[in-house]
Protein backbone atom coordinates (compact mmCIF):
# COMPACT_ATOMS: atom_id res chain seq x y z
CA UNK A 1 36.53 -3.37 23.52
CA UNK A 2 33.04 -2.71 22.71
CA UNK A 3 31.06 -5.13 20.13
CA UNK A 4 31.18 -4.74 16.57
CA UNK A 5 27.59 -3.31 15.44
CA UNK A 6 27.95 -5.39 12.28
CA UNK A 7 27.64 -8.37 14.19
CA UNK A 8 24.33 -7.68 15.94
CA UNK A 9 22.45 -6.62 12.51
CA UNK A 10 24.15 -10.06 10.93
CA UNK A 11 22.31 -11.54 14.22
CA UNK A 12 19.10 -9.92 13.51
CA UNK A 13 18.54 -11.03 9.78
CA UNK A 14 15.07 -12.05 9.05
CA UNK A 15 16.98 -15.04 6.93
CA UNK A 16 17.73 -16.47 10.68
CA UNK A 17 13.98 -16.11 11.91
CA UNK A 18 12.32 -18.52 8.86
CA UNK A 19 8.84 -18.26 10.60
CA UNK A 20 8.98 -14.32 9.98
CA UNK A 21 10.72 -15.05 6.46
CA UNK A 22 7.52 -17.07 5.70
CA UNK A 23 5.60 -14.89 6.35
CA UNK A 24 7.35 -11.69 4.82
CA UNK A 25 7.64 -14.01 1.69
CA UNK A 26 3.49 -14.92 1.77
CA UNK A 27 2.32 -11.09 2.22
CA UNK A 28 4.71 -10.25 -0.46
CA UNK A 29 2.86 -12.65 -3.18
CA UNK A 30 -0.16 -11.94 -1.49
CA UNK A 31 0.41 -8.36 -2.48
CA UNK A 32 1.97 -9.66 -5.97
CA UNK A 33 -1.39 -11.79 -6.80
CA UNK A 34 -3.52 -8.63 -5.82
CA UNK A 35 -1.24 -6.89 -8.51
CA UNK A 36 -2.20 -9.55 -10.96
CA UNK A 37 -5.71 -9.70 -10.10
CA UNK A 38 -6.24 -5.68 -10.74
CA UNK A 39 -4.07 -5.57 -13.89
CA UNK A 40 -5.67 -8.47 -15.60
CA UNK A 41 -9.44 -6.22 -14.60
CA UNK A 42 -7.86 -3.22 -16.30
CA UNK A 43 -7.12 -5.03 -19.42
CA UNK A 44 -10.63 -6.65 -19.81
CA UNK A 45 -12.08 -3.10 -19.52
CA UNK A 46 -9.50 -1.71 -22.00
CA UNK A 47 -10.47 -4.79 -24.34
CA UNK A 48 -14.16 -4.50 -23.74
CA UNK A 49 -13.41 -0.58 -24.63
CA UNK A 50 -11.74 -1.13 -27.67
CA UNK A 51 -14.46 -3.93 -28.62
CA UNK A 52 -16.78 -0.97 -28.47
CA UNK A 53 -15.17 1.46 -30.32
CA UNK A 54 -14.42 -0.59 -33.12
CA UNK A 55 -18.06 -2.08 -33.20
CA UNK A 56 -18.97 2.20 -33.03
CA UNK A 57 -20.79 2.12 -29.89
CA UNK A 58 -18.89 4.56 -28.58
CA UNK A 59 -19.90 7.43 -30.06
CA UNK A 60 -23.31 6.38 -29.84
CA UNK A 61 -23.03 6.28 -25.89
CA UNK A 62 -20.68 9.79 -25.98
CA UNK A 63 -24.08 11.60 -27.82
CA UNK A 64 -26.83 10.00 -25.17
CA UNK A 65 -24.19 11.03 -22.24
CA UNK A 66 -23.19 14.15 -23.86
CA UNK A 67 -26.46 15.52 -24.61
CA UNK A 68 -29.02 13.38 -23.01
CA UNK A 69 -31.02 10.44 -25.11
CA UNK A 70 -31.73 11.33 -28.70
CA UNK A 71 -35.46 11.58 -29.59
């Protein structure tokens, strides 16, 4: 009878190695944090852009971009 290849995977869980669970489990909110960290920097700069437009500097910076600084 050979063995049942069920078993050996069941063996092999990372669940039954906690030091490599650990550490699975800290690179995976490492990787959550990072997430959070470049979210939260994309909605200041969509604030900060809608701040502008609504205070009209946006156009203003369009024209000097556009066509160069307006004399």
């Amino acid at each position: 009878m050979g063995t049942d290849p069920r078993s050996t995977v069941l063996q092999d869980r990372p669940s039954d190695r906690p030091d490599e669970t650990r550490l699975a489990l800290r690179r995976a909110v490492q990787a959550t944090l990072a997430s959070f960290a470049e979210m939260d920097r994309l909605l200041d700069k969509a604030e900060r852009l809608i701040l502008c437009q609504r205070s009209a500097c946006a156009p203003q910076r369009m024209l000097t971009t556009l066509t160069g600084p307006v004399r």
